[in-house]
N, C-alpha and C. Protein backbone atom coordinates (compact mmCIF):
# COMPACT_ATOMS: atom_id res chain seq x y z
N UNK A 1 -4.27 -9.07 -22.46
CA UNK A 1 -3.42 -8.06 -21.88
C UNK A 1 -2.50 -8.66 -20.83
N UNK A 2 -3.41 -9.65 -20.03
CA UNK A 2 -2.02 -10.12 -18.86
C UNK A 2 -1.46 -11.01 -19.76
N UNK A 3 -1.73 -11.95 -20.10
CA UNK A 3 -0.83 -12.74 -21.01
C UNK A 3 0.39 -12.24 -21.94
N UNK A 4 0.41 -11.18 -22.14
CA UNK A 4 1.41 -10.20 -23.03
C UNK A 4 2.42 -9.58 -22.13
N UNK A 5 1.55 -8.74 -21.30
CA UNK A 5 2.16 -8.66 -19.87
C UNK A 5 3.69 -9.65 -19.43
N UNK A 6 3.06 -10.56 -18.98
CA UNK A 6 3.56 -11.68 -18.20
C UNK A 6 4.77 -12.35 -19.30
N UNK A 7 4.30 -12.53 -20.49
CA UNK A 7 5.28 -13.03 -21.27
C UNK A 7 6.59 -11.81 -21.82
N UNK A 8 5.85 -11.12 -21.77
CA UNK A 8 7.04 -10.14 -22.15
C UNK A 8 7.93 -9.38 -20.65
N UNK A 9 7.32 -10.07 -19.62
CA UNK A 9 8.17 -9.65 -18.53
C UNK A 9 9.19 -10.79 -18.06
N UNK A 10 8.09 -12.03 -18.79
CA UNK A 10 10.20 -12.88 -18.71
C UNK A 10 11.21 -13.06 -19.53
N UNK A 11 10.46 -12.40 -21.10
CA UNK A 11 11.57 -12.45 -21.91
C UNK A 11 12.58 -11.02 -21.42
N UNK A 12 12.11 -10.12 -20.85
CA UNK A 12 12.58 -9.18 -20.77
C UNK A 12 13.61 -9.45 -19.41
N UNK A 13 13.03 -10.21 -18.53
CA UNK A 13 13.70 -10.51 -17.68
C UNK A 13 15.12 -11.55 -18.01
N UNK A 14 14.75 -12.28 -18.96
CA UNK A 14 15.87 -13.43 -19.18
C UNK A 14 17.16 -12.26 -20.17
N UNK A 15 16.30 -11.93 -21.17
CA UNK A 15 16.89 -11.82 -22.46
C UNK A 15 17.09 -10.16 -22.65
N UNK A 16 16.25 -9.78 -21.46
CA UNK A 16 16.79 -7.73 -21.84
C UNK A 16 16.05 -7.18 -23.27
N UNK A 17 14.76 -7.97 -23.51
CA UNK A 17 14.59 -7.64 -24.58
C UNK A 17 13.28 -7.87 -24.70
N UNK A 18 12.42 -6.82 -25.58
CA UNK A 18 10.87 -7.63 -25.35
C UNK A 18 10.83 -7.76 -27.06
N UNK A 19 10.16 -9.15 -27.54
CA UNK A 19 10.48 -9.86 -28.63
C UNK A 19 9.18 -8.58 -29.57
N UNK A 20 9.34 -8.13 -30.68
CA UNK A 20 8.30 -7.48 -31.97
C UNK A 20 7.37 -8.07 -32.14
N UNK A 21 7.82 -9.22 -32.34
CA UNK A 21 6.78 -10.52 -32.53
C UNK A 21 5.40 -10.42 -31.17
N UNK A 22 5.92 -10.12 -30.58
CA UNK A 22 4.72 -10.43 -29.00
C UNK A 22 3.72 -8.95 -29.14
N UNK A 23 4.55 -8.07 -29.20
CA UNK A 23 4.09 -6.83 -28.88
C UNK A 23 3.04 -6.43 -30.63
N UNK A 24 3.45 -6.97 -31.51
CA UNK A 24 2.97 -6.58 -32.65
C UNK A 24 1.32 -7.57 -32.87
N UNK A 25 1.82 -8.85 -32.66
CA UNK A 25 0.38 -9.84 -32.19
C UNK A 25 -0.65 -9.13 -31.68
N UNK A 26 -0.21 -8.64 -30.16
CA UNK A 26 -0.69 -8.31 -28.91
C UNK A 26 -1.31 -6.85 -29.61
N UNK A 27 -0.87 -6.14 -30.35
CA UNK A 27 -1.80 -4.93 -30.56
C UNK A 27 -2.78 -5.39 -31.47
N UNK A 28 -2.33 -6.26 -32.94
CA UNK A 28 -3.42 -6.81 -33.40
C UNK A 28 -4.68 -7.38 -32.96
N UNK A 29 -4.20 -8.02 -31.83
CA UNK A 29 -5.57 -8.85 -30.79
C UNK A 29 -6.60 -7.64 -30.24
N UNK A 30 -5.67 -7.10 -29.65
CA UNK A 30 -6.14 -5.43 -28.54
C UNK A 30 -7.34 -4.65 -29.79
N UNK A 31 -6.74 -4.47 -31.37
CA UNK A 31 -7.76 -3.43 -32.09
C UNK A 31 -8.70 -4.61 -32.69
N UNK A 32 -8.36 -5.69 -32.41
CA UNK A 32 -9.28 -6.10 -33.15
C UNK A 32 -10.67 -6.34 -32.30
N UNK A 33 -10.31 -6.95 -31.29
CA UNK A 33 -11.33 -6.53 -29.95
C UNK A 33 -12.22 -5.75 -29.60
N UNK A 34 -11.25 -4.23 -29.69
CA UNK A 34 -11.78 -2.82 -29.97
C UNK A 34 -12.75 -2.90 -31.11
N UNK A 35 -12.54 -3.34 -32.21
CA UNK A 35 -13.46 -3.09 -33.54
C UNK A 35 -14.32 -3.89 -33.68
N UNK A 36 -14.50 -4.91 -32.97
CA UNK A 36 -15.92 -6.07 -32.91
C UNK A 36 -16.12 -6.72 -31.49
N UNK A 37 -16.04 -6.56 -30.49
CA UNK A 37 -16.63 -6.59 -29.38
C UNK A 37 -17.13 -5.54 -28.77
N UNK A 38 -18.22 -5.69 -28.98
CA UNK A 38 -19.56 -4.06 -28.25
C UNK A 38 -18.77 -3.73 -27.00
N UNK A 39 -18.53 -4.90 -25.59
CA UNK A 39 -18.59 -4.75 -24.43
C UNK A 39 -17.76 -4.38 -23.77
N UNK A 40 -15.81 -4.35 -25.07
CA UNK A 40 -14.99 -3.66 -25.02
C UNK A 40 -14.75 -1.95 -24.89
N UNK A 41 -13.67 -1.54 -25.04
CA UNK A 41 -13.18 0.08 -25.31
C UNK A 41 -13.78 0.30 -27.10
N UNK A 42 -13.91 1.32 -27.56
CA UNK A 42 -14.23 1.46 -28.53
C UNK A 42 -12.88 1.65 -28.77
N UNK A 43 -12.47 1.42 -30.43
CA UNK A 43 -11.62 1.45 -31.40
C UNK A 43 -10.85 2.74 -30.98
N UNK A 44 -11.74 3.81 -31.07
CA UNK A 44 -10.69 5.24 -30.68
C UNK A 44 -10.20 5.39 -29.50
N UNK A 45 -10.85 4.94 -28.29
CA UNK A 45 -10.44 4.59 -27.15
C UNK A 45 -9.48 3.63 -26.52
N UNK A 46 -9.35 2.32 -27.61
CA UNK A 46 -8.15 1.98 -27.52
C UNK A 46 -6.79 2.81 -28.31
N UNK A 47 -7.13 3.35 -29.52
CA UNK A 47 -6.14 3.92 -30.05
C UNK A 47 -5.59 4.86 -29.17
N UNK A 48 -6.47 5.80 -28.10
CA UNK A 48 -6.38 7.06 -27.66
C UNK A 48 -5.16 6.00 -26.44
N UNK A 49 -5.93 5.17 -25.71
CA UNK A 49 -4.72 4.60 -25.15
C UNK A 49 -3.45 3.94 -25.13
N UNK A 50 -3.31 3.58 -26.51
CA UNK A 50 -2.17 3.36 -27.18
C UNK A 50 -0.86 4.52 -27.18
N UNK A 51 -1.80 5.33 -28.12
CA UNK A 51 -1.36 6.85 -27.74
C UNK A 51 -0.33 7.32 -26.49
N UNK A 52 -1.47 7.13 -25.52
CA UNK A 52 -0.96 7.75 -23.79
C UNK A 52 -0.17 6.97 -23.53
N UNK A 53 0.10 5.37 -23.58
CA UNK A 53 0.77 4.47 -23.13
C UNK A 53 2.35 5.12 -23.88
N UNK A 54 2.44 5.18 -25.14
CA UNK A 54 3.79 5.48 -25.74
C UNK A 54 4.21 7.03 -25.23
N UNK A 55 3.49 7.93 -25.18
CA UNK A 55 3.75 9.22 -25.13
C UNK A 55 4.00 9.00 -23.52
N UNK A 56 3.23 8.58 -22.71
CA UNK A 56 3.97 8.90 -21.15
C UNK A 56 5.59 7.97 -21.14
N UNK A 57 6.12 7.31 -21.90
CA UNK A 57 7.48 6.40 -21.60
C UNK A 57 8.43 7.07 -22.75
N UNK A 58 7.20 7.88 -24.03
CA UNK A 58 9.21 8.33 -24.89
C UNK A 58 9.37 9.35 -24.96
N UNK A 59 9.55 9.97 -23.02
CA UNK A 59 10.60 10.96 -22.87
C UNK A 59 11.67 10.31 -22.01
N UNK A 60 11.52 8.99 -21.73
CA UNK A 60 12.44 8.74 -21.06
C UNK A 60 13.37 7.81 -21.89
N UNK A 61 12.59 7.14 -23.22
CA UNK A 61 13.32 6.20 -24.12
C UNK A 61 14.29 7.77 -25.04
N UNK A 62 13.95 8.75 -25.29
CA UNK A 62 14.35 9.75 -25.78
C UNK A 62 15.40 10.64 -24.98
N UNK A 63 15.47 10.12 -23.85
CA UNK A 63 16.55 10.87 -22.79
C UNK A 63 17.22 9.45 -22.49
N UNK A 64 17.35 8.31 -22.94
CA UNK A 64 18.30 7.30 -23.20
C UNK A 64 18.36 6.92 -21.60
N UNK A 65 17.07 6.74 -20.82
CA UNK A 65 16.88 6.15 -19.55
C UNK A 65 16.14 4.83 -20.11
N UNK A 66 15.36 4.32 -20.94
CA UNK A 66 14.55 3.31 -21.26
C UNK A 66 14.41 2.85 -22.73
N UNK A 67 14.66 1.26 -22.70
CA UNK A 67 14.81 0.98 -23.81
C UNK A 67 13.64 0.81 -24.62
N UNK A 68 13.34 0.44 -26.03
CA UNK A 68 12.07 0.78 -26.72
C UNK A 68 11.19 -0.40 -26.59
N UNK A 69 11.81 -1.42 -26.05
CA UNK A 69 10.46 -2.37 -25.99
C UNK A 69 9.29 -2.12 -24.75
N UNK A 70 9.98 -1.03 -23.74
CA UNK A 70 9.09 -0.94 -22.56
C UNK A 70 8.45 -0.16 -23.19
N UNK A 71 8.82 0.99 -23.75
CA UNK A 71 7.72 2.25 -24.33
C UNK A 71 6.84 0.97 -25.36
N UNK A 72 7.10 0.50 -26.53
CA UNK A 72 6.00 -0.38 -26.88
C UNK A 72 5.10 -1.73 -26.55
N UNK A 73 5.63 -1.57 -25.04
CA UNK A 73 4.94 -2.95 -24.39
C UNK A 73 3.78 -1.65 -23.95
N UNK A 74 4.41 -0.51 -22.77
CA UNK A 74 3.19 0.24 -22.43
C UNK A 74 1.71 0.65 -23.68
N UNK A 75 2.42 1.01 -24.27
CA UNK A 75 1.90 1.38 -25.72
C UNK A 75 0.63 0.08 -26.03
N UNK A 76 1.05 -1.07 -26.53
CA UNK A 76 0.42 -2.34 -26.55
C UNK A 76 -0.86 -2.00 -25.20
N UNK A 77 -0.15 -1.96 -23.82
CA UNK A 77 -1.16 -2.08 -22.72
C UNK A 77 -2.23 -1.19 -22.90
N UNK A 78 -1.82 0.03 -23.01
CA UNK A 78 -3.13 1.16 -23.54
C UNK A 78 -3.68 1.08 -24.49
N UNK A 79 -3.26 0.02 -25.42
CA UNK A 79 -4.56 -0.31 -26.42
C UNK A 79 -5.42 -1.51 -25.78
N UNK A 80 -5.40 -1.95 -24.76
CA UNK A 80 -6.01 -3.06 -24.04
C UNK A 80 -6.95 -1.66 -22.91
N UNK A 81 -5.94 -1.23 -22.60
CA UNK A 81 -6.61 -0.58 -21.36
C UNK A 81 -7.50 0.66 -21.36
N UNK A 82 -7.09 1.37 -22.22
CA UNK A 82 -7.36 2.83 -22.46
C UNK A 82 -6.94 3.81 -22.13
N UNK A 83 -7.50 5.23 -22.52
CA UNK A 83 -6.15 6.24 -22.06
C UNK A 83 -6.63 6.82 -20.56
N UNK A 84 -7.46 6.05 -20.00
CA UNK A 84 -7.57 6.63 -18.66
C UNK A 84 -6.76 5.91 -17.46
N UNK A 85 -6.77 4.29 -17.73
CA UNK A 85 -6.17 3.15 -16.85
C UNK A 85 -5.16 3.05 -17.39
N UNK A 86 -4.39 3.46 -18.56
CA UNK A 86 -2.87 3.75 -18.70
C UNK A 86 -2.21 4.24 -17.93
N UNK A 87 -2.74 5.32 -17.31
CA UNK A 87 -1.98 6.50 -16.48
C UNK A 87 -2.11 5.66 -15.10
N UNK A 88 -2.84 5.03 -14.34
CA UNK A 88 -2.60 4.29 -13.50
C UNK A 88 -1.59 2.93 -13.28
N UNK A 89 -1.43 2.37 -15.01
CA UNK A 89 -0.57 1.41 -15.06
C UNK A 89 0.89 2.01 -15.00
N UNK A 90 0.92 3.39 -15.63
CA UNK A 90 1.90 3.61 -15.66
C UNK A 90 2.68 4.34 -14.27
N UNK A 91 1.62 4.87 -13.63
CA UNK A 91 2.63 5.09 -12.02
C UNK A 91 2.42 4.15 -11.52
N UNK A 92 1.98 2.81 -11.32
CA UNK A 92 2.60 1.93 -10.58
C UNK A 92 3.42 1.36 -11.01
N UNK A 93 3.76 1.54 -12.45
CA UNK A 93 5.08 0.78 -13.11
C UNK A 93 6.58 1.50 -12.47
N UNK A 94 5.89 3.03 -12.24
CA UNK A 94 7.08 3.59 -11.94
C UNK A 94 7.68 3.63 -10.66
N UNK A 95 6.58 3.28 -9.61
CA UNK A 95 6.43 2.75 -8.06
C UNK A 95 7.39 1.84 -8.30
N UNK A 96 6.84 0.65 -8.43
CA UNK A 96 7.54 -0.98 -8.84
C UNK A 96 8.81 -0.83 -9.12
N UNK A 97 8.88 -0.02 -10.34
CA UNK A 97 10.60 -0.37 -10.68
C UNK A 97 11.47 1.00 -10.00
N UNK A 98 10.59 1.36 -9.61
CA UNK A 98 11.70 2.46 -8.70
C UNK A 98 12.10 1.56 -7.34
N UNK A 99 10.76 0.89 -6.91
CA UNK A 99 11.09 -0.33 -5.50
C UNK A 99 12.74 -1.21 -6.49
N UNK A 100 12.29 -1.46 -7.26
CA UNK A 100 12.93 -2.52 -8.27
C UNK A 100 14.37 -2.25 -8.51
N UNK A 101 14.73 -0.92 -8.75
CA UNK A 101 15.78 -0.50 -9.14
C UNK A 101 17.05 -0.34 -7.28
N UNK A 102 15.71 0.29 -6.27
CA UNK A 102 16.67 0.51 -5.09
C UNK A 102 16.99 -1.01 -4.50
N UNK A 103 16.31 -2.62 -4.73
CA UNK A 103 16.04 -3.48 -4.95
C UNK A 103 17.93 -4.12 -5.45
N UNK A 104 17.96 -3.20 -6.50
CA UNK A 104 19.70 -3.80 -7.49
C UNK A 104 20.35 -2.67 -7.00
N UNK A 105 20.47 -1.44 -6.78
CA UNK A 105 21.57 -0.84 -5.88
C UNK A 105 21.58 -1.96 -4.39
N UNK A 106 20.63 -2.09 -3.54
CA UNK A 106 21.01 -2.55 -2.86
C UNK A 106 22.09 -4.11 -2.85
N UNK A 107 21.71 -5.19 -3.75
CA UNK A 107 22.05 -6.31 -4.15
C UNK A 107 23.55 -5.86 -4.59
N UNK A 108 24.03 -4.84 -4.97
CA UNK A 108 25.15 -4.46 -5.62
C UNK A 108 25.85 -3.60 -4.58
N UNK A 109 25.23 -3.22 -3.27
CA UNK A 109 26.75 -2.69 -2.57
C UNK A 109 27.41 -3.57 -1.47
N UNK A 110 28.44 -3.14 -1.68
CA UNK A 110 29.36 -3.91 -1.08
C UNK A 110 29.22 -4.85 0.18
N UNK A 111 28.22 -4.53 0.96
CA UNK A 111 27.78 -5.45 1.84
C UNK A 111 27.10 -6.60 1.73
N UNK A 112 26.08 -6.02 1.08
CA UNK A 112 25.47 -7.21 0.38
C UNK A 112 25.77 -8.08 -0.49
N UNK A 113 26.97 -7.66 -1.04
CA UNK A 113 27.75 -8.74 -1.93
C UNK A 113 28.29 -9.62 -0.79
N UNK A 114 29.16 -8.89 0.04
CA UNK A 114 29.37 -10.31 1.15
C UNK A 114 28.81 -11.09 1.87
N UNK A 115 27.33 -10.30 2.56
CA UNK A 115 26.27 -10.90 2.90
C UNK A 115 26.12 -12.16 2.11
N UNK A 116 25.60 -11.82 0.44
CA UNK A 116 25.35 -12.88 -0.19
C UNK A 116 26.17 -13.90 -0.46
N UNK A 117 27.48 -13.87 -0.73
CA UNK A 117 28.59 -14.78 -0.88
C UNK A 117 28.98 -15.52 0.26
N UNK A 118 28.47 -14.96 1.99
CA UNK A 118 28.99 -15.52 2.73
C UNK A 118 27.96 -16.75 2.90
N UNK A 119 26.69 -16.04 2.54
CA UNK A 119 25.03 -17.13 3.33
C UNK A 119 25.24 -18.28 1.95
N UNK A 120 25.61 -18.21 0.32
CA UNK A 120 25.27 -18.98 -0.32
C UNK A 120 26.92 -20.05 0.07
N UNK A 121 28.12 -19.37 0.33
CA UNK A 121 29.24 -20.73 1.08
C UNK A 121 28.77 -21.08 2.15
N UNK A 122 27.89 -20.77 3.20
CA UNK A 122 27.69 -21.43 4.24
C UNK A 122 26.62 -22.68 3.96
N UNK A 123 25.69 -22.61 3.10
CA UNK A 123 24.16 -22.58 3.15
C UNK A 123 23.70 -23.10 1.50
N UNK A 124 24.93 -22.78 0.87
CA UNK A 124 24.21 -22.75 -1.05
C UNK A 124 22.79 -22.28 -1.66
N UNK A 125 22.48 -21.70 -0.16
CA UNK A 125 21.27 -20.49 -0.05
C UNK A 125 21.54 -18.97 -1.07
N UNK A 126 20.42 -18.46 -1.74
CA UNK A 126 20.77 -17.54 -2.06
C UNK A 126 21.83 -17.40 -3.77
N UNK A 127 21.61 -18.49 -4.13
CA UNK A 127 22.28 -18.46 -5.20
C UNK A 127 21.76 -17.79 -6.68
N UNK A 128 20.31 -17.50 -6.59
CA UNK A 128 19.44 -17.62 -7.64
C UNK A 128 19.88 -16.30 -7.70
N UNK A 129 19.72 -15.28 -6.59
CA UNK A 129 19.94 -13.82 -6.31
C UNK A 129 21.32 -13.64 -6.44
N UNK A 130 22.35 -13.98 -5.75
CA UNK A 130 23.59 -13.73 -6.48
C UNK A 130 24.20 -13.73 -7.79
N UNK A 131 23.65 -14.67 -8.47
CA UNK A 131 24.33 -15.23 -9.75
C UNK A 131 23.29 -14.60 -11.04
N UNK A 132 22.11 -13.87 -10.62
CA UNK A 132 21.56 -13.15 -11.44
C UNK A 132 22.41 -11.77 -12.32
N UNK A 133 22.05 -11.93 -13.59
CA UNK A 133 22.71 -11.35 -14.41
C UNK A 133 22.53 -10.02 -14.81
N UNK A 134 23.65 -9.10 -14.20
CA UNK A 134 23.51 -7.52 -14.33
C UNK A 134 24.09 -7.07 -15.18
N UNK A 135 23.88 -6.34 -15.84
CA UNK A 135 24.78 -5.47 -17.01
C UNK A 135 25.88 -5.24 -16.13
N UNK A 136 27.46 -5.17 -16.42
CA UNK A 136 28.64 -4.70 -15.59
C UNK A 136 28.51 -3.29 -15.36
N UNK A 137 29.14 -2.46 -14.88
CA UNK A 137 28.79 -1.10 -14.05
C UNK A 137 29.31 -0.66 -15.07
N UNK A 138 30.43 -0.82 -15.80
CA UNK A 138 30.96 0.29 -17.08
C UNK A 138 29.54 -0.14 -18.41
N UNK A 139 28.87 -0.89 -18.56
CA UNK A 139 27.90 -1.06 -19.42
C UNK A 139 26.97 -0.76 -18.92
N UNK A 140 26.85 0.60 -17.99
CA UNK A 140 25.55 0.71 -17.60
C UNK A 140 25.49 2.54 -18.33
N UNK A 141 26.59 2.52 -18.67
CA UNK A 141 26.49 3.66 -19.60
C UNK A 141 26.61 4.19 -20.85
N UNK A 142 26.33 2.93 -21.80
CA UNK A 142 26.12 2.76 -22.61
C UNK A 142 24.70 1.78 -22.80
N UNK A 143 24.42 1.12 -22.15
CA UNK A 143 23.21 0.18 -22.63
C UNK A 143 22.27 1.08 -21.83
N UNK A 144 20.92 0.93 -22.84
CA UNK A 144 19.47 1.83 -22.13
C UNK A 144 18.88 1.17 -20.84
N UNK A 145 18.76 2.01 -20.51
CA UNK A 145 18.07 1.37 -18.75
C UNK A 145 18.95 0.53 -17.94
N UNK A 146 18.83 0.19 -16.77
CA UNK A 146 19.48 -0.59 -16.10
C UNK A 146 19.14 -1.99 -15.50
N UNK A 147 17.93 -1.73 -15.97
CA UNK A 147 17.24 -3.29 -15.27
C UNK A 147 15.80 -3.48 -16.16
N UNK A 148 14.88 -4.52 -16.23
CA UNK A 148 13.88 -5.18 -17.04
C UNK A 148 12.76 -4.31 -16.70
N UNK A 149 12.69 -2.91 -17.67
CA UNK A 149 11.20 -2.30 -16.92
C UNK A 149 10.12 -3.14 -17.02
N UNK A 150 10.18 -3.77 -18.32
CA UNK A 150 9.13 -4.62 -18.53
C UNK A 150 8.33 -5.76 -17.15
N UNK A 151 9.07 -5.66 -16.38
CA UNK A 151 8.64 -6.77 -15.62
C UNK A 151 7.95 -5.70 -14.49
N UNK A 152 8.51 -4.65 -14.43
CA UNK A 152 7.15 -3.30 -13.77
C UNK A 152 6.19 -3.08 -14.36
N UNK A 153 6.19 -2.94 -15.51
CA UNK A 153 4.92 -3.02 -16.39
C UNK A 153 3.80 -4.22 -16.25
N UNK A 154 4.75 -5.24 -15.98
CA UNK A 154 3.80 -6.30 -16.43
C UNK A 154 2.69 -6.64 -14.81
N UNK A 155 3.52 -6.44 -13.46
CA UNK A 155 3.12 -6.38 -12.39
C UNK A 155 2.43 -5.44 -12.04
N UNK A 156 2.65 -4.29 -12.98
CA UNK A 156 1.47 -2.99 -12.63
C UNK A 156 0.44 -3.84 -13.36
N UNK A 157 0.50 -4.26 -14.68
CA UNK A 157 -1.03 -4.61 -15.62
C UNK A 157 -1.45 -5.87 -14.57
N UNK A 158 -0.72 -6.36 -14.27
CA UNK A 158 -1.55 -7.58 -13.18
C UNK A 158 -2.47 -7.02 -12.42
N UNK A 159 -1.35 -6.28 -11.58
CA UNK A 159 -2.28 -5.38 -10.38
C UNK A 159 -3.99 -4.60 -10.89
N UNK A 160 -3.67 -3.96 -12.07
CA UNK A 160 -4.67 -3.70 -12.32
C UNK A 160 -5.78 -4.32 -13.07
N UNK A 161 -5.62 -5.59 -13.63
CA UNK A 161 -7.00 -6.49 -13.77
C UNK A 161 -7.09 -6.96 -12.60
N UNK A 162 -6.64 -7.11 -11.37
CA UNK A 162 -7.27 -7.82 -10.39
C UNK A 162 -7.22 -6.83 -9.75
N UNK A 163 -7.19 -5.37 -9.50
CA UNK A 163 -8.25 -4.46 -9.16
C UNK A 163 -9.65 -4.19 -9.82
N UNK A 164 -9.23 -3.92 -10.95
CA UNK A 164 -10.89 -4.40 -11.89
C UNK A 164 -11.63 -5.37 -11.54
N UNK A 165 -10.95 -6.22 -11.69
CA UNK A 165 -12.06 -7.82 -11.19
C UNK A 165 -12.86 -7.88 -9.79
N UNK A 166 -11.86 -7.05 -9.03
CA UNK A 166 -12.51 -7.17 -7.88
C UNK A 166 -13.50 -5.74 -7.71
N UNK A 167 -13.51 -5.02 -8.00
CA UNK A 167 -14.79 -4.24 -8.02
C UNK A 167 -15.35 -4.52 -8.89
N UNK A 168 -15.72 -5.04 -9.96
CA UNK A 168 -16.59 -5.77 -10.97
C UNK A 168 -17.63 -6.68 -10.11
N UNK A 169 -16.52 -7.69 -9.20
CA UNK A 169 -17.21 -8.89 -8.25
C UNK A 169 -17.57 -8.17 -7.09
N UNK A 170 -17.45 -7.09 -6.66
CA UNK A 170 -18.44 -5.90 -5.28
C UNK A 170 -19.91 -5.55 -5.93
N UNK A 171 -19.51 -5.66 -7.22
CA UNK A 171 -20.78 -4.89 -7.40
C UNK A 171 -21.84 -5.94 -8.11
């Protein structure tokens, strides 16, 4: 699950895109788990979270706020997670990229464009963040979403195996 996570939050990050190939693997691994490891989710329990994972993200891929690889990355995660720790992955995904999103309004108004242009000519500081690649403002109304949900997703599923782990290791 983090491994899927993590990889599909930098393709998504580089490329705006989370690859079929990853996400289609990644559910194969997830039921197969489900269907022969005792110590796992049972089979319906991952399905049931599969389920919750797609159904809580396609009203927003369906209202043309989010593109379809985040609804089937979540989707993927709730067959790892189940349909109870879905719903937790999924409001901190929405925490994250809501931080995430005020994150690129900010980077994009006008101050901060000079801010940044003035510190990377003084300094060649700051370049990684400037020169990062945004959809242009007239393509933000036509292309789905505005920024890599996937990489909220993938920092919520972090967050939550190493909340697991660590009450696993309390007890």
């Amino acid at each position: 699950m983090g491994t899927t996570a993590v990889v599909a939050a930098f393709t998504d990050w580089r490329s705006w895109r989370i690859p079929n190939r990853l996400l289609a693997a990644s559910a194969a691994a997830a039921l197969m788990v489900a269907a022969f490891d005792g110590a796992s989710l049972s089979l319906q329990q991952s399905l049931l979270g599969g389920l919750a994972g797609l159904l809580l993200l396609l009203p927003f891929y369906l209202m043309r706020g989010m593109a379809a690889g985040d609804v089937k990355l979540m989707a993927v995660i709730g067959l790892y997670a189940g349909p109870l720790a879905i719903f937790d992955v999924a409001m901190v995904s929405f925490l994250v990229g809501g931080l995430f999103s005020l994150l690129i309004l900010t980077l994009r108004s006008p101050s901060c464009t000079w801010l940044l242009l003035g510190l990377r000519s003084l300094t060649g500081l700051g370049t990684g963040v400037a020169t990062r690649t945004l959809p242009p403002e007239a393509g933000l109304k036509t292309k789905r979403g505005v920024y890599p949900f996937g990489v909220a997703v993938a920092i919520a599923t972090l967050m939550m195996i190493a909340v697991t782990w660590m009450q696993q290791t309390a007890n």
